[in-house]
C-alpha atoms as a PDB file:
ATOM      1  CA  UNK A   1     -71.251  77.208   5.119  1.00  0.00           C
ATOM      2  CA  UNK A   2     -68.444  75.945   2.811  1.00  0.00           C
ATOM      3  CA  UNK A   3     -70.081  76.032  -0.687  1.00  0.00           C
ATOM      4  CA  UNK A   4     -70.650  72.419  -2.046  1.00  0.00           C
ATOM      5  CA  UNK A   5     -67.605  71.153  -4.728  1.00  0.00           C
ATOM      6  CA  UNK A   6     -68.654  70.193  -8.362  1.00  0.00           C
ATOM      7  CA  UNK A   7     -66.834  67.341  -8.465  1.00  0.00           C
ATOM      8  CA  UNK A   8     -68.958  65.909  -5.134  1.00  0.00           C
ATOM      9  CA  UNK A   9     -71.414  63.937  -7.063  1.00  0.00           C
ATOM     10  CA  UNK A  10     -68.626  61.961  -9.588  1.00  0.00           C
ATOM     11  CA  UNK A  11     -66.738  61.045  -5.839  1.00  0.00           C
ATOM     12  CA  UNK A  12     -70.076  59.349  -4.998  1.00  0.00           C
ATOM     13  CA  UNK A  13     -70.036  58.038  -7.788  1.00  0.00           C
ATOM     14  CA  UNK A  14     -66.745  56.559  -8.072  1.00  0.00           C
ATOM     15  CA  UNK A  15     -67.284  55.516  -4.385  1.00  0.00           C
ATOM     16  CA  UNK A  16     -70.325  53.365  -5.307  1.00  0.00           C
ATOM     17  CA  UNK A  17     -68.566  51.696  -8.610  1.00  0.00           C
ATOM     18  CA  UNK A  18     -65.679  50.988  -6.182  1.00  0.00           C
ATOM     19  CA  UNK A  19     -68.373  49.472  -3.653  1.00  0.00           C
ATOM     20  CA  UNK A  20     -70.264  47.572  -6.477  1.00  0.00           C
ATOM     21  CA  UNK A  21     -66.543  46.460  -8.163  1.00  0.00           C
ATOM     22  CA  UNK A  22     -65.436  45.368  -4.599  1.00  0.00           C
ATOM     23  CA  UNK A  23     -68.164  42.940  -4.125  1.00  0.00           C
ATOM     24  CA  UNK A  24     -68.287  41.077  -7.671  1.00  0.00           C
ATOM     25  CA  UNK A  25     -64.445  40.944  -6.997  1.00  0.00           C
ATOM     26  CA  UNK A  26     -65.434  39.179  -3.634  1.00  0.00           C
ATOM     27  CA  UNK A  27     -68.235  36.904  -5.097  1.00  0.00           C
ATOM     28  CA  UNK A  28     -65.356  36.243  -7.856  1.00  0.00           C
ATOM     29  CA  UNK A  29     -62.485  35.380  -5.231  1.00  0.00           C
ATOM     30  CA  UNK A  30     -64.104  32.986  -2.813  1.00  0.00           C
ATOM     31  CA  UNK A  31     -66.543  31.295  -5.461  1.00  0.00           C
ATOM     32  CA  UNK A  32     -69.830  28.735  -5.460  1.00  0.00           C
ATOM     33  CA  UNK A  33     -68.243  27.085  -1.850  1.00  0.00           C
ATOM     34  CA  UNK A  34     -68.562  30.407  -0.091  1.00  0.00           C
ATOM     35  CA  UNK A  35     -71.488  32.148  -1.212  1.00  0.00           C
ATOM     36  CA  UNK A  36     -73.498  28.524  -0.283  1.00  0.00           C
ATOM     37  CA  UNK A  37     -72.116  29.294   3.094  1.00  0.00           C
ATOM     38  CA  UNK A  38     -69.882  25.997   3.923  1.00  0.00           C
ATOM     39  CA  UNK A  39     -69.615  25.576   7.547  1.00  0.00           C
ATOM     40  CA  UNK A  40     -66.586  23.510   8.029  1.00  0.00           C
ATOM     41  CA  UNK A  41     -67.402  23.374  11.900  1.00  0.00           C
ATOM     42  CA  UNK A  42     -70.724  21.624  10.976  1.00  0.00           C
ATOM     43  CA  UNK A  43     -71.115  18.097  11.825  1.00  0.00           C
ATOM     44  CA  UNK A  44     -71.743  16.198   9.012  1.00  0.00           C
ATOM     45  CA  UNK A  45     -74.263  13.362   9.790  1.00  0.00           C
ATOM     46  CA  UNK A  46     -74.001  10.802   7.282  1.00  0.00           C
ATOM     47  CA  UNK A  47     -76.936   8.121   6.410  1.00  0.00           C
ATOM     48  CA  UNK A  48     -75.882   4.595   6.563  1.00  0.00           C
ATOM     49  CA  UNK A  49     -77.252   1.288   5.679  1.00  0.00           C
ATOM     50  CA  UNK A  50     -75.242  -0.773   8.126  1.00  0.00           C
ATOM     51  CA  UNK A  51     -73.625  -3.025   5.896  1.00  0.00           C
ATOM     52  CA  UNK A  52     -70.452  -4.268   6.212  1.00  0.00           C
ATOM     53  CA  UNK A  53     -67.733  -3.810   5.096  1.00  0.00           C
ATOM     54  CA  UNK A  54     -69.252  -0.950   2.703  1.00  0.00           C
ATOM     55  CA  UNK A  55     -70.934   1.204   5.721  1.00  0.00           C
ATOM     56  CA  UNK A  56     -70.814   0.340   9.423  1.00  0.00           C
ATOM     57  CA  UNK A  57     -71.811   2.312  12.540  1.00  0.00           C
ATOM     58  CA  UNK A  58     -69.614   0.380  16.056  1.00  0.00           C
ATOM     59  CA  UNK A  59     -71.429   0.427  19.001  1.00  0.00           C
ATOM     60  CA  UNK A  60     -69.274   3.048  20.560  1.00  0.00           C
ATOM     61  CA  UNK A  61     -70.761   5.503  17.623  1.00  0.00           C
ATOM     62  CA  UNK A  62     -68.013   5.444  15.526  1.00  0.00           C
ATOM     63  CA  UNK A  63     -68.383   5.456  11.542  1.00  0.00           C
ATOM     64  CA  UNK A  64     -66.283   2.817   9.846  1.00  0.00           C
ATOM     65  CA  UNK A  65     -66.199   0.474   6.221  1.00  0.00           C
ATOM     66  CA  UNK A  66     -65.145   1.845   2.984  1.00  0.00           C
ATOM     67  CA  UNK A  67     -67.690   4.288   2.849  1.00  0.00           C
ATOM     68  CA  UNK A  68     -67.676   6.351   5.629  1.00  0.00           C
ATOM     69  CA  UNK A  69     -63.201   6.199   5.402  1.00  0.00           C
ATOM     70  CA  UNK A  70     -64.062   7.798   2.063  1.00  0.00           C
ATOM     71  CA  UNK A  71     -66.327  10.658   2.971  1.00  0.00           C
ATOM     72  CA  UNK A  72     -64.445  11.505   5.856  1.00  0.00           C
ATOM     73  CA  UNK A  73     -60.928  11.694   3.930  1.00  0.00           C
ATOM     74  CA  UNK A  74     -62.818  13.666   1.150  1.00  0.00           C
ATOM     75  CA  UNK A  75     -64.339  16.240   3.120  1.00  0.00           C
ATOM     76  CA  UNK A  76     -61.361  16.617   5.543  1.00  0.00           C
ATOM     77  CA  UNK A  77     -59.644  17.821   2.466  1.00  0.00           C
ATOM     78  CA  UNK A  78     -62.147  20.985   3.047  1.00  0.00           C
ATOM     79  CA  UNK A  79     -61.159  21.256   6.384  1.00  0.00           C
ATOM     80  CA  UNK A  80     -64.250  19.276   8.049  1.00  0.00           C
ATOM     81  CA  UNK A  81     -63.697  17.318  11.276  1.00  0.00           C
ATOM     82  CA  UNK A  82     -66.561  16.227  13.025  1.00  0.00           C
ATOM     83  CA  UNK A  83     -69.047  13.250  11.291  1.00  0.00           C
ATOM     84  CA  UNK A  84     -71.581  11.327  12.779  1.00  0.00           C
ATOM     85  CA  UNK A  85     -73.703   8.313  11.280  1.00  0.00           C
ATOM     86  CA  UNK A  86     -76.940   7.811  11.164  1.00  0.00           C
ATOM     87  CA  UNK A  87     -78.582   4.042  10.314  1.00  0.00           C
ATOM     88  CA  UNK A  88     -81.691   3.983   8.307  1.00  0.00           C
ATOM     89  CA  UNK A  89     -82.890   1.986   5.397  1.00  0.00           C
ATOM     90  CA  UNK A  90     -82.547   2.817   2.090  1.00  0.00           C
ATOM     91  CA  UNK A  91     -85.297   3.406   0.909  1.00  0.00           C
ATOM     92  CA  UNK A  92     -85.241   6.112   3.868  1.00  0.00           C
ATOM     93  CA  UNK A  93     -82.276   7.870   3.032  1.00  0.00           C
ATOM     94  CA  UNK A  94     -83.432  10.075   0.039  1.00  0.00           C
ATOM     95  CA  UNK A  95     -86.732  11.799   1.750  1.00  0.00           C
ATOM     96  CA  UNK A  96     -83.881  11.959   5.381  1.00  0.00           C
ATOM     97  CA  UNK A  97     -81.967  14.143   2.617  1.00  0.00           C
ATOM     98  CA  UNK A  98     -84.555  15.683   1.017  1.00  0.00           C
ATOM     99  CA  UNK A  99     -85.938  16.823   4.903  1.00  0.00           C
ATOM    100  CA  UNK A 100     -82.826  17.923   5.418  1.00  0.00           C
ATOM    101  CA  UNK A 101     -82.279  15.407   8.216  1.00  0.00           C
ATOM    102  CA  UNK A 102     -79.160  14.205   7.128  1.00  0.00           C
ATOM    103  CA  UNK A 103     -76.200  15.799   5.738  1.00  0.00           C
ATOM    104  CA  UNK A 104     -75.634  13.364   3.385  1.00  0.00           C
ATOM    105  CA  UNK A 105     -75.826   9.503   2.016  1.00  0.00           C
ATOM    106  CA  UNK A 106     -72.737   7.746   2.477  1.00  0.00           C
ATOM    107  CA  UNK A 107     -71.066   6.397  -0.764  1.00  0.00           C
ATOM    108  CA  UNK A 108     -71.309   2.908   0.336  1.00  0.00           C
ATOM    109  CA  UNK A 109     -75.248   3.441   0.387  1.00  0.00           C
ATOM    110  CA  UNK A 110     -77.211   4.526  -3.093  1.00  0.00           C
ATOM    111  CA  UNK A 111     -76.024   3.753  -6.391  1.00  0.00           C
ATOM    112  CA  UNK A 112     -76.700   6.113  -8.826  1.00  0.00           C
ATOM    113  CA  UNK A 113     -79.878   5.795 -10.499  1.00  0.00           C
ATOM    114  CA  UNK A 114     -81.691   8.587 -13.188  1.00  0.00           C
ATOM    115  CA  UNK A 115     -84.811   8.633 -11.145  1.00  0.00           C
ATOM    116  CA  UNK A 116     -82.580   9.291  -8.414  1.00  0.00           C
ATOM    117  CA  UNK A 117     -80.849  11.676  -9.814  1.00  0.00           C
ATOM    118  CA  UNK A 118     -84.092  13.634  -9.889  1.00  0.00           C
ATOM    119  CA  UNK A 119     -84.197  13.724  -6.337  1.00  0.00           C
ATOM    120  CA  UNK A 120     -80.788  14.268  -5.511  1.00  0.00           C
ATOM    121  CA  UNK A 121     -77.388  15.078  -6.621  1.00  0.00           C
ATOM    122  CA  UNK A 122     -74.722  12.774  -6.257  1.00  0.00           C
ATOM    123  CA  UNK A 123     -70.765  13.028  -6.139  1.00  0.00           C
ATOM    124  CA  UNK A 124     -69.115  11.333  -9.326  1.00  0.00           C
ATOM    125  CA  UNK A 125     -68.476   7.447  -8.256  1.00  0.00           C
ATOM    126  CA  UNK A 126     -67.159   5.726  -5.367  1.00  0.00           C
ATOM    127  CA  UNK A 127     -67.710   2.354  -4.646  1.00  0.00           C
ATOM    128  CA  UNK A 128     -68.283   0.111  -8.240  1.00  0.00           C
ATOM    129  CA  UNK A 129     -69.267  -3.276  -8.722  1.00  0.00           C
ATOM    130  CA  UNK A 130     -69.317  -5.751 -11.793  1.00  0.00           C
ATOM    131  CA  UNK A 131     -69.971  -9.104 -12.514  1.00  0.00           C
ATOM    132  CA  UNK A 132     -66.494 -11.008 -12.952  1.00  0.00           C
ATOM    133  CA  UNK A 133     -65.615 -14.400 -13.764  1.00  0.00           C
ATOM    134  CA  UNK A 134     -63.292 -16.975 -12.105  1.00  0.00           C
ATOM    135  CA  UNK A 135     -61.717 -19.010 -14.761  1.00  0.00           C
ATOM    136  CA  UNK A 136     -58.285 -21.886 -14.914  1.00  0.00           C
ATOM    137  CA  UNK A 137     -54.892 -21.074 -16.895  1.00  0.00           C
ATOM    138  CA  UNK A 138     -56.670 -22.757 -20.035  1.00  0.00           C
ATOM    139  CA  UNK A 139     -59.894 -20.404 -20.181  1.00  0.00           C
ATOM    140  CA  UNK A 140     -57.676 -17.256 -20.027  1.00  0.00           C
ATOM    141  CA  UNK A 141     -58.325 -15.457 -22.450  1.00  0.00           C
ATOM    142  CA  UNK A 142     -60.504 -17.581 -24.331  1.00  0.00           C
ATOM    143  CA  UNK A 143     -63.444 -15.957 -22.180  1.00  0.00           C
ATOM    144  CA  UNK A 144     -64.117 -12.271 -21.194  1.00  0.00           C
ATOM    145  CA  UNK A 145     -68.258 -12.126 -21.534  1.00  0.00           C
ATOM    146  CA  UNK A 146     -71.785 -14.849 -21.680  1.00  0.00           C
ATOM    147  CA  UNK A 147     -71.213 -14.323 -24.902  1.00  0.00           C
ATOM    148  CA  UNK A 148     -67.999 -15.922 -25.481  1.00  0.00           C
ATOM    149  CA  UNK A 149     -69.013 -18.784 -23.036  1.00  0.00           C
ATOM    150  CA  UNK A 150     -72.289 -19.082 -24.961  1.00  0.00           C
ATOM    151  CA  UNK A 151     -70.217 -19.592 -27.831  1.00  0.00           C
ATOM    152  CA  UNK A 152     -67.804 -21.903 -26.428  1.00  0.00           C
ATOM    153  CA  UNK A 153     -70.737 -23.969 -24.942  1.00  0.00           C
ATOM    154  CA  UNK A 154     -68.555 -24.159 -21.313  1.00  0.00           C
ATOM    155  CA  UNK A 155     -70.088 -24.400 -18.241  1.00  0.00           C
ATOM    156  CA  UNK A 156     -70.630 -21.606 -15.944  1.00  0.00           C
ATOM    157  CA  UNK A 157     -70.852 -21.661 -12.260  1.00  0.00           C
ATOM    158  CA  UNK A 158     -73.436 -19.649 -10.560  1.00  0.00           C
ATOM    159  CA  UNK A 159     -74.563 -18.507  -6.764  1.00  0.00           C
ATOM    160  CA  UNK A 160     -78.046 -20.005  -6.891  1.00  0.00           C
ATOM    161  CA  UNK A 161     -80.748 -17.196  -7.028  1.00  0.00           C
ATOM    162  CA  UNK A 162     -78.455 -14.699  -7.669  1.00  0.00           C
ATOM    163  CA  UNK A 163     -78.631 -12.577 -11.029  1.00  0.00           C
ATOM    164  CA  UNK A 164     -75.566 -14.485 -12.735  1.00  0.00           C
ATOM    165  CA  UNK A 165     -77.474 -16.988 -13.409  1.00  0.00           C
ATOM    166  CA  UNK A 166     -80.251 -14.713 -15.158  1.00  0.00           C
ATOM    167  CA  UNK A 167     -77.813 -12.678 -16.898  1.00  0.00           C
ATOM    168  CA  UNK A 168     -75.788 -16.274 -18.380  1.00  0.00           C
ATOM    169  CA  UNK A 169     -79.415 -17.385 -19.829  1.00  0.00           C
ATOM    170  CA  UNK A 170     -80.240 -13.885 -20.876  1.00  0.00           C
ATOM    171  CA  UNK A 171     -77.032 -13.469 -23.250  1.00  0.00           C
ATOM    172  CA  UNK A 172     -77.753 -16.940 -24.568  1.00  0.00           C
ATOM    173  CA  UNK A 173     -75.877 -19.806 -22.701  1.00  0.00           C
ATOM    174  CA  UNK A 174     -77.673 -23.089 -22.299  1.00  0.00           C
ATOM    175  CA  UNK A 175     -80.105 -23.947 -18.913  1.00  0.00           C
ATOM    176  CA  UNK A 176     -77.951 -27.051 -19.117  1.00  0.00           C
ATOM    177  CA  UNK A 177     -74.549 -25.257 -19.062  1.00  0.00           C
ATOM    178  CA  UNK A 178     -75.878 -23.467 -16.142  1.00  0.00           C
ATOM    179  CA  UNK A 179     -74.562 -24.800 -12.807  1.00  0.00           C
ATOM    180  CA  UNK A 180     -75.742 -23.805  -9.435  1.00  0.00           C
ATOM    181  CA  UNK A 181     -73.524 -24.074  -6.643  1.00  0.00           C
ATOM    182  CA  UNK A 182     -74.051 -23.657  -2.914  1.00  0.00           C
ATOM    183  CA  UNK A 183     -70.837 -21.737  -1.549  1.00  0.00           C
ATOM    184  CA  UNK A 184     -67.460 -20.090  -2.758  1.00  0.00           C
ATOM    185  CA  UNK A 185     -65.717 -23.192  -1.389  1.00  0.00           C
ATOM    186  CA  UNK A 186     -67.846 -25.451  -3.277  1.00  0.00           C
ATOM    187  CA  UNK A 187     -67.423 -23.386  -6.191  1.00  0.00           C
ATOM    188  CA  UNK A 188     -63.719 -23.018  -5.963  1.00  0.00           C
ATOM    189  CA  UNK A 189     -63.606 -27.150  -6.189  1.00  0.00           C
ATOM    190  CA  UNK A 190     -65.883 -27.586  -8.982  1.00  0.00           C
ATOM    191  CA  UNK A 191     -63.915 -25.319 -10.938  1.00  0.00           C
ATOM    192  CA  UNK A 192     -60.567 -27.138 -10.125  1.00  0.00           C
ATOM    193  CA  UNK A 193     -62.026 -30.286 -10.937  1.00  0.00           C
ATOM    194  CA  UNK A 194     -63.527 -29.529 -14.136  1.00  0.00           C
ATOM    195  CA  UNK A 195     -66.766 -30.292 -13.431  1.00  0.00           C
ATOM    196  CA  UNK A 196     -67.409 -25.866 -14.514  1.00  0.00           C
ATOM    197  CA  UNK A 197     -65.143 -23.969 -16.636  1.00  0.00           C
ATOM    198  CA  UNK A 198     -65.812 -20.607 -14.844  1.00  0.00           C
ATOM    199  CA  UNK A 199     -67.409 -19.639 -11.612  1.00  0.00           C
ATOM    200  CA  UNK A 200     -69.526 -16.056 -12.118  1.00  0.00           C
ATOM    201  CA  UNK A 201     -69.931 -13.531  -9.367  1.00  0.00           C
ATOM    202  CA  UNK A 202     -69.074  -9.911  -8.036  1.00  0.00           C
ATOM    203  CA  UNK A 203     -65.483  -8.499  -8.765  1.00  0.00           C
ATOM    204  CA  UNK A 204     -65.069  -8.670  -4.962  1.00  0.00           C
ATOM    205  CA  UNK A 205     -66.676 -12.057  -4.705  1.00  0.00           C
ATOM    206  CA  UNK A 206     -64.389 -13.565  -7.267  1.00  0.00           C
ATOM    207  CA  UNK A 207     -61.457 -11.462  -5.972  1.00  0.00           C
ATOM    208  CA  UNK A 208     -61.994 -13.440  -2.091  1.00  0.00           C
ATOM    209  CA  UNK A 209     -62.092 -16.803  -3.651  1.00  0.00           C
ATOM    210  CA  UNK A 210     -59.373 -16.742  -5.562  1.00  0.00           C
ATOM    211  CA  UNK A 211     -57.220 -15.299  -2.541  1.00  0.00           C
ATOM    212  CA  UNK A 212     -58.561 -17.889  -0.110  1.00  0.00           C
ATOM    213  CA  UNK A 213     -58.090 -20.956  -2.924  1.00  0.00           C
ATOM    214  CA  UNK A 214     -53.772 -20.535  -2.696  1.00  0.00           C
ATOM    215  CA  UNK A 215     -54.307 -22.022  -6.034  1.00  0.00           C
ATOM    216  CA  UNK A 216     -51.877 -19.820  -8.982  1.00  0.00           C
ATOM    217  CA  UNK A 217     -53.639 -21.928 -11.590  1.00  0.00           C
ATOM    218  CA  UNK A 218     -56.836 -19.752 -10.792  1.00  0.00           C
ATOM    219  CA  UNK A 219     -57.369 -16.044 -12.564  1.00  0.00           C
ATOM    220  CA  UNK A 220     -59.648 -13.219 -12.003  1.00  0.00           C
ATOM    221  CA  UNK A 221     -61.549 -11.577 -14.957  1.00  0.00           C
ATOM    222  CA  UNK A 222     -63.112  -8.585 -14.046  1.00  0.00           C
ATOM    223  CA  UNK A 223     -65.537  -7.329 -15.567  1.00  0.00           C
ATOM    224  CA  UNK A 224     -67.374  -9.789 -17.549  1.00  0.00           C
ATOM    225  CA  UNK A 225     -67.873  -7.673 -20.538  1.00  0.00           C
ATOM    226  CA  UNK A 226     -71.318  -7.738 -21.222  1.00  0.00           C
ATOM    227  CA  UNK A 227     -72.684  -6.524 -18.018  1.00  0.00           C
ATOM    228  CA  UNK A 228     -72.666  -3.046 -16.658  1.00  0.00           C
ATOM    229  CA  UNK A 229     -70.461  -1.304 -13.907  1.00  0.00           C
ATOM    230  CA  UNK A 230     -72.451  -0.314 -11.411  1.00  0.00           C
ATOM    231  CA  UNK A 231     -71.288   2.368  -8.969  1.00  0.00           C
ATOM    232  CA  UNK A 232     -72.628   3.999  -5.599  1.00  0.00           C
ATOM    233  CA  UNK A 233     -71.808   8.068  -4.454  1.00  0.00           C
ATOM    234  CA  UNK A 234     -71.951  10.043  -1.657  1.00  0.00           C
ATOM    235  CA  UNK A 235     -75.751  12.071  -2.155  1.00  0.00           C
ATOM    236  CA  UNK A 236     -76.562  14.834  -0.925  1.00  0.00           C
ATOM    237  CA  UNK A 237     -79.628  17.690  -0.907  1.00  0.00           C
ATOM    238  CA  UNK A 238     -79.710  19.413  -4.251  1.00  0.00           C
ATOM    239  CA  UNK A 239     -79.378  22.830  -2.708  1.00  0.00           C
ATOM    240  CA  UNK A 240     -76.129  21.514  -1.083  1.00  0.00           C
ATOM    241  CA  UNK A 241     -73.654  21.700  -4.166  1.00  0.00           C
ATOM    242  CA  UNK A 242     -71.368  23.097  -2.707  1.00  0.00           C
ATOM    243  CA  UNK A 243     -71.196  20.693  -0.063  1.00  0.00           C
ATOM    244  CA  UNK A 244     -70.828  18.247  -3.309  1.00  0.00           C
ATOM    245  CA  UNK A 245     -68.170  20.229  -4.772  1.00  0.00           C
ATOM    246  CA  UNK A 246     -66.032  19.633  -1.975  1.00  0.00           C
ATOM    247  CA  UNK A 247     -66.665  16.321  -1.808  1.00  0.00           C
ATOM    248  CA  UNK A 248     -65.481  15.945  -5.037  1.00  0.00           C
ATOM    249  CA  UNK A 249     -62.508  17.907  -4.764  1.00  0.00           C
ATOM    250  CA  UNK A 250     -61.589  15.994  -1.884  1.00  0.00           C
ATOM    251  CA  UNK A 251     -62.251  12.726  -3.343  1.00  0.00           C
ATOM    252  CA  UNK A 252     -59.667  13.340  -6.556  1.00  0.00           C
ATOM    253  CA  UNK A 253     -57.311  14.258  -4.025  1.00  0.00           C
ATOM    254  CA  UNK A 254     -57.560  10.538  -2.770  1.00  0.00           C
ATOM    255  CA  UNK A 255     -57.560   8.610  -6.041  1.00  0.00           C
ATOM    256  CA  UNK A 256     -54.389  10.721  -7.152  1.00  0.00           C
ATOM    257  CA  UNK A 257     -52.457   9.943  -3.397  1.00  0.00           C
ATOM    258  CA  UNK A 258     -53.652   6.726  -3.613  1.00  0.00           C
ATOM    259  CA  UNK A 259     -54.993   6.887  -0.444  1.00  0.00           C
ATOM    260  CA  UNK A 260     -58.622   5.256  -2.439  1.00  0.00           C
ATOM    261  CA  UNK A 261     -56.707   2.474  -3.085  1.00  0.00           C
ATOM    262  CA  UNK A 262     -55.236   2.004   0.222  1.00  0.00           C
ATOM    263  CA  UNK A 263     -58.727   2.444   1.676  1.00  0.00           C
ATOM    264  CA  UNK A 264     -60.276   0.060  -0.899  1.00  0.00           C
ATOM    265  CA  UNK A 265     -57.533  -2.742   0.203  1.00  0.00           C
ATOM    266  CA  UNK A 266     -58.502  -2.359   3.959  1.00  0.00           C
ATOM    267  CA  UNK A 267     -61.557  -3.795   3.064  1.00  0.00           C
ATOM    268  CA  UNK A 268     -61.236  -6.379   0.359  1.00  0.00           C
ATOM    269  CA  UNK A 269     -62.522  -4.409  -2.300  1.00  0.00           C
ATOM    270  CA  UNK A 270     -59.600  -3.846  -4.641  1.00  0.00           C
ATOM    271  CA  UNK A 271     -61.621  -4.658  -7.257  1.00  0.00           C
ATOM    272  CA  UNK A 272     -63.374  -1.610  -7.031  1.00  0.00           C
ATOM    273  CA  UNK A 273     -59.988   0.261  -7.836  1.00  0.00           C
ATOM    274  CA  UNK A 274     -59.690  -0.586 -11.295  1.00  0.00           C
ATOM    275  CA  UNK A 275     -63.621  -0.781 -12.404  1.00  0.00           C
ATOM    276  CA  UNK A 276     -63.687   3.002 -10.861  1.00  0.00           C
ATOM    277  CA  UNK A 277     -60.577   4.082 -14.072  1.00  0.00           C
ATOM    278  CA  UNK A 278     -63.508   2.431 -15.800  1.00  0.00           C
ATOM    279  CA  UNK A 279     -66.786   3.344 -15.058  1.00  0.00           C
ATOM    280  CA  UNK A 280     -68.570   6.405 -16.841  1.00  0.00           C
ATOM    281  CA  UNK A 281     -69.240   9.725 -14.747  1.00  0.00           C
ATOM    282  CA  UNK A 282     -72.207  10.510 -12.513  1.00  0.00           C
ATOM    283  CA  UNK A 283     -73.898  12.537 -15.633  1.00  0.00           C
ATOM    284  CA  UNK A 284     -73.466   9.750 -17.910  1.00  0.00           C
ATOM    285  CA  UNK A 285     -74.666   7.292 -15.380  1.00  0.00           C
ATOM    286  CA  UNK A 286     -77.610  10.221 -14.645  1.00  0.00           C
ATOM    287  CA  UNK A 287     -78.786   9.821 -17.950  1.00  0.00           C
ATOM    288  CA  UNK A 288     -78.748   6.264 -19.553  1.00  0.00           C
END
């Protein structure tokens, strides 16, 4: 029997700090996406509310609006390729993630709430909304906010029920100042016959009727300044970060192509372009 070498027990041990140096080298290399195991050959079922042209699920099975064109593009940036939708409603969609019954929420469905945020975890913003107001030549500039308007003592045009009109009373303009009208047509006339000074509504909203009015004398002013952006994500299960991390990725990706904006204008919601470059991040929006 060969007689055992001194230097057998530093080999072993240089063989196990290579060993334990070659797998934090690994963990190091491929990173948080990796270790979480991301199957790119999953299918990635994604909840939807079924509203167009945000989220829509055609008869033949195929996911479609803004929402759905987003996560796919974002995620097929990670190599993913096969999706399928799932309808539900919303107040569904968080315990379908939670149960691990869907992959994910589209970004056209949930916008991002803290209590929600306690639930789930959310991709930084997608799909924004604002209040905006539709104003003539001569108001430009004269109005950005309720405030101003209060000030002015104009008269403001406002979907009736909706939560322009509660907003205009709650930042101090008069009931009387207050007008109600029926549709976007009506609205459109009362405006260009001075019976209102501004017509309030969604960026989108005010975006359509301006568009569909031909008239150049019209102008868009989005947002009102006084009220909030409000912005939907993609959510998804909070073990599934990395599954969010690649979402993310993908979805910069988009906004610097300007592929966003391209999908955005598909829709009608160019709007939501601009009040994006404006709105504050998902952990800002997590925690006011």
């Amino acid at each position: 029997m060969a007689p055992k070498s001194r230097y057998q027990p530093f080999r072993k041990d240089v063989l196990r700090y290579r060993a334990a140096l070659g797998i934090v080298l690994a963990v190091a290399t491929v990173g948080p996406v990796a270790a979480q195991n991301l199957d790119v050959s999953q299918d990635v079922s994604v909840a939807i509310g079924n509203e167009p042209p945000y989220t829509e699920l055609k008869p033949d099975g195929t996911l479609s609006g803004a929402g759905p064109d987003i996560d796919r593009a974002a995620l097929e940036q990670s190599g993913f390729k096969q999706f399928s939708g799932v309808t539900m409603a919303y107040g569904a969609m968080i315990p379908a993630l939670q149960a691990n019954r869907v992959k994910m929420v589209s970004s056209g469905g949930l916008n991002i709430r803290p209590e929600r945020c306690e639930q789930v975890i959310f991709s930084e913003p997608v799909m924004c909304t604002a209040q905006a107001f539709l104003v003539r030549h001569d108001m430009a500039g004269r109005v950005n906010s309720y405030k101003q308007a209060a000030e002015l003592g104009i008269k403001i045009g406002v979907p009736a029920g909706g939560t322009q009109g509660k907003d205009a009373l709650a930042r101090g303009i008069k009931v009387q100042n207050i007008v109600n009208f029926p549709d976007n047509t009506s609205a459109v006339k009362m405006l260009q016959d001075r019976r209102i000074d501004a017509i309030a509504l969604n960026g989108d909203g005010v975006l359509d009727m301006e568009k569909r009015s031909g008239d150049a004398s019209l102008e868009a002013i989005i947002p009102i300044a006084d009220t909030p952006i409000d912005c939907a994500a993609a959510a998804f299960n909070k073990s599934d970060t990395a599954l969010r991390d690649a979402y993310n990725a993908g979805l910069k990706k988009l906004v610097a192509s300007g592929e966003f904006a391209t999908i955005m204008a598909k829709y009608g919601l160019q709007a939501n372009v601009d009040l994006l470059s404006k709105a504050k991040s998902t952990a800002e929006m997590c925690n006011r």
